[in-house]
C-alpha atoms as a PDB file:
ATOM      1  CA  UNK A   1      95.043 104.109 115.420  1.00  0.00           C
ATOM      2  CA  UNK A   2      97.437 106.167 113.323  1.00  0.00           C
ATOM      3  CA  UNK A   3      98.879 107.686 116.215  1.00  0.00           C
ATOM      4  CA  UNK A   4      98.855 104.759 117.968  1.00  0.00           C
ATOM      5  CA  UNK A   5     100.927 103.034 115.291  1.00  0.00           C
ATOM      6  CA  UNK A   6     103.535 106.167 114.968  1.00  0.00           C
ATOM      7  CA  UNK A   7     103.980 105.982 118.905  1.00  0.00           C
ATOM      8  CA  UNK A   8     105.122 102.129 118.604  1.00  0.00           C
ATOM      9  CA  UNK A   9     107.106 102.398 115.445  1.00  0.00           C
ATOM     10  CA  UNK A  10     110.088 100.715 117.172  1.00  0.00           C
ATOM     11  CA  UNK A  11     108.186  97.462 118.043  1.00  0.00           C
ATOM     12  CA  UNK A  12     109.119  95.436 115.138  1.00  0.00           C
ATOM     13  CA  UNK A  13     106.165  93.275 115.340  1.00  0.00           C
ATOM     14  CA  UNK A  14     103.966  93.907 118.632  1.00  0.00           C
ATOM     15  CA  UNK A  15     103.399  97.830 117.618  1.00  0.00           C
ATOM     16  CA  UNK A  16     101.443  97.119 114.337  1.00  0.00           C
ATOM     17  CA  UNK A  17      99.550  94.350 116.128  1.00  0.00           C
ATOM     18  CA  UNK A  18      98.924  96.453 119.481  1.00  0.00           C
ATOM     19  CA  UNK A  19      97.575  99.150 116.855  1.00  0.00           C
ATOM     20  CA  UNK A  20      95.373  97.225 115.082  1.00  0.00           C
ATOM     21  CA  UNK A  21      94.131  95.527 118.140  1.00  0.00           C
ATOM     22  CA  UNK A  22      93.147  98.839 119.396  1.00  0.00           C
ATOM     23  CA  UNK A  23      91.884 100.101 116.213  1.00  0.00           C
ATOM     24  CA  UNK A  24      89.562  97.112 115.496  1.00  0.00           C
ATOM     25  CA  UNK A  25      88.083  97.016 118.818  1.00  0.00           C
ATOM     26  CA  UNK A  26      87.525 101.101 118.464  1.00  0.00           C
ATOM     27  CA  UNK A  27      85.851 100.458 115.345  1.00  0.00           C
ATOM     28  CA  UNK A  28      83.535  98.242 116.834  1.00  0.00           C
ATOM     29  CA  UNK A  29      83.609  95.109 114.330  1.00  0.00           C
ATOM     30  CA  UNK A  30      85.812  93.361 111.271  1.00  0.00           C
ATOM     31  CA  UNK A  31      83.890  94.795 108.440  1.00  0.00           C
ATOM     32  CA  UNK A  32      83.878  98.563 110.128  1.00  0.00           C
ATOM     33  CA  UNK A  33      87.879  98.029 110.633  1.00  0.00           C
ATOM     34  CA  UNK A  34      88.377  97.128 107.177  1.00  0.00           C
ATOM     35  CA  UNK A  35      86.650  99.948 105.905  1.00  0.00           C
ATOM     36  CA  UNK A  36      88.635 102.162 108.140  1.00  0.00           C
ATOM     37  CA  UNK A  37      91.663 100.551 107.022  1.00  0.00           C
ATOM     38  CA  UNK A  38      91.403 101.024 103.304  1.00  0.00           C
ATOM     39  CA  UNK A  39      88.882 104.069 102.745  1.00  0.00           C
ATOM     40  CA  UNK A  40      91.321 106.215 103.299  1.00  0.00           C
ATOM     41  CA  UNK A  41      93.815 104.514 100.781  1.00  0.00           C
ATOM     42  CA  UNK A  42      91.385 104.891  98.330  1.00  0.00           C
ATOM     43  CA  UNK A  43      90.664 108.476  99.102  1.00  0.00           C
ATOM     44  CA  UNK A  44      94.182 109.162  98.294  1.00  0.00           C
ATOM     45  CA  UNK A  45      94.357 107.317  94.921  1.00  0.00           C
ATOM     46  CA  UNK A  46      91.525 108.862  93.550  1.00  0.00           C
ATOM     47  CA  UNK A  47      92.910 112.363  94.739  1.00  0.00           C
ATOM     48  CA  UNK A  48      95.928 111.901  93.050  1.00  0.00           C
ATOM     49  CA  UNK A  49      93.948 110.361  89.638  1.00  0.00           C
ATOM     50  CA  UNK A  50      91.696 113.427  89.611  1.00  0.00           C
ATOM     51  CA  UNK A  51      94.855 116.215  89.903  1.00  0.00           C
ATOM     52  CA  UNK A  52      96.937 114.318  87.879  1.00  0.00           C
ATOM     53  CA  UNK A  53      94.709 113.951  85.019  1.00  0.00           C
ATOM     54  CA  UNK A  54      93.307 117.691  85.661  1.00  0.00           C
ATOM     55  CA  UNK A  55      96.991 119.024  85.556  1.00  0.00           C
ATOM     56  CA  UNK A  56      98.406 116.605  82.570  1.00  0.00           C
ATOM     57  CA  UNK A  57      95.455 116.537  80.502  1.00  0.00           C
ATOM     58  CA  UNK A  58      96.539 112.736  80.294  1.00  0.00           C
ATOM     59  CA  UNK A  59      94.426 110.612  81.646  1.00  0.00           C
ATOM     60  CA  UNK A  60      96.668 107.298  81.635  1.00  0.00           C
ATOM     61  CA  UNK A  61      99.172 109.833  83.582  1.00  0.00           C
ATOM     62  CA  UNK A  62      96.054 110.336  86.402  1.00  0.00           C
ATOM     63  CA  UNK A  63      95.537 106.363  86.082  1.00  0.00           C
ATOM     64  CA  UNK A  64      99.487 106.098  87.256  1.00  0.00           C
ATOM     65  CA  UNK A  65      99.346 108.316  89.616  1.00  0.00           C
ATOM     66  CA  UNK A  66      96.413 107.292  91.448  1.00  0.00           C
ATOM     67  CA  UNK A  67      97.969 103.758  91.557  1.00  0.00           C
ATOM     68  CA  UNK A  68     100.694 105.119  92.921  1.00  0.00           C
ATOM     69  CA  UNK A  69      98.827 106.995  95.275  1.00  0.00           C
ATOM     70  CA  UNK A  70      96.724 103.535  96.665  1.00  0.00           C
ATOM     71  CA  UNK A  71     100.351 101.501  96.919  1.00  0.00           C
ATOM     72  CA  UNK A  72     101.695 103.795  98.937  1.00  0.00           C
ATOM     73  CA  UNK A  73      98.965 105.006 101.224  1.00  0.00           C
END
């Protein structure tokens, strides 16, 4: 689905929706595509909470950064 999504990038509208049309039907149901959508968002935010409070010794600083992390991703 990701590359799916990078390969349509310049259909303003119908490439997102052609990429999650494809996606949710690959993932075989609505709750299964909404895992897949945000798991990896997650994964990401807690990543960057772990390493940030690890490297800081702060863990408000790891709290930021992970919520950083799971906006952007």
């Amino acid at each position: 689905m990701l590359l799916l999504s990078i390969g349509l990038f310049w259909l303003p509208i119908i490439g997102p929706l052609i990429a999650g049309v494809v996606g949710g039907n690959k993932a075989g149901g609505v709750v299964a595509a909404i895992i897949a959508v945000f798991l990896p968002a997650f994964i990401v935010g807690s990543g960057f909470f772990v390493f940030a409070s690890i490297l800081s010794g702060f863990p408000v600083l790891g709290v930021v950064a992970g919520l950083g992390g799971l906006t952007m991703a």
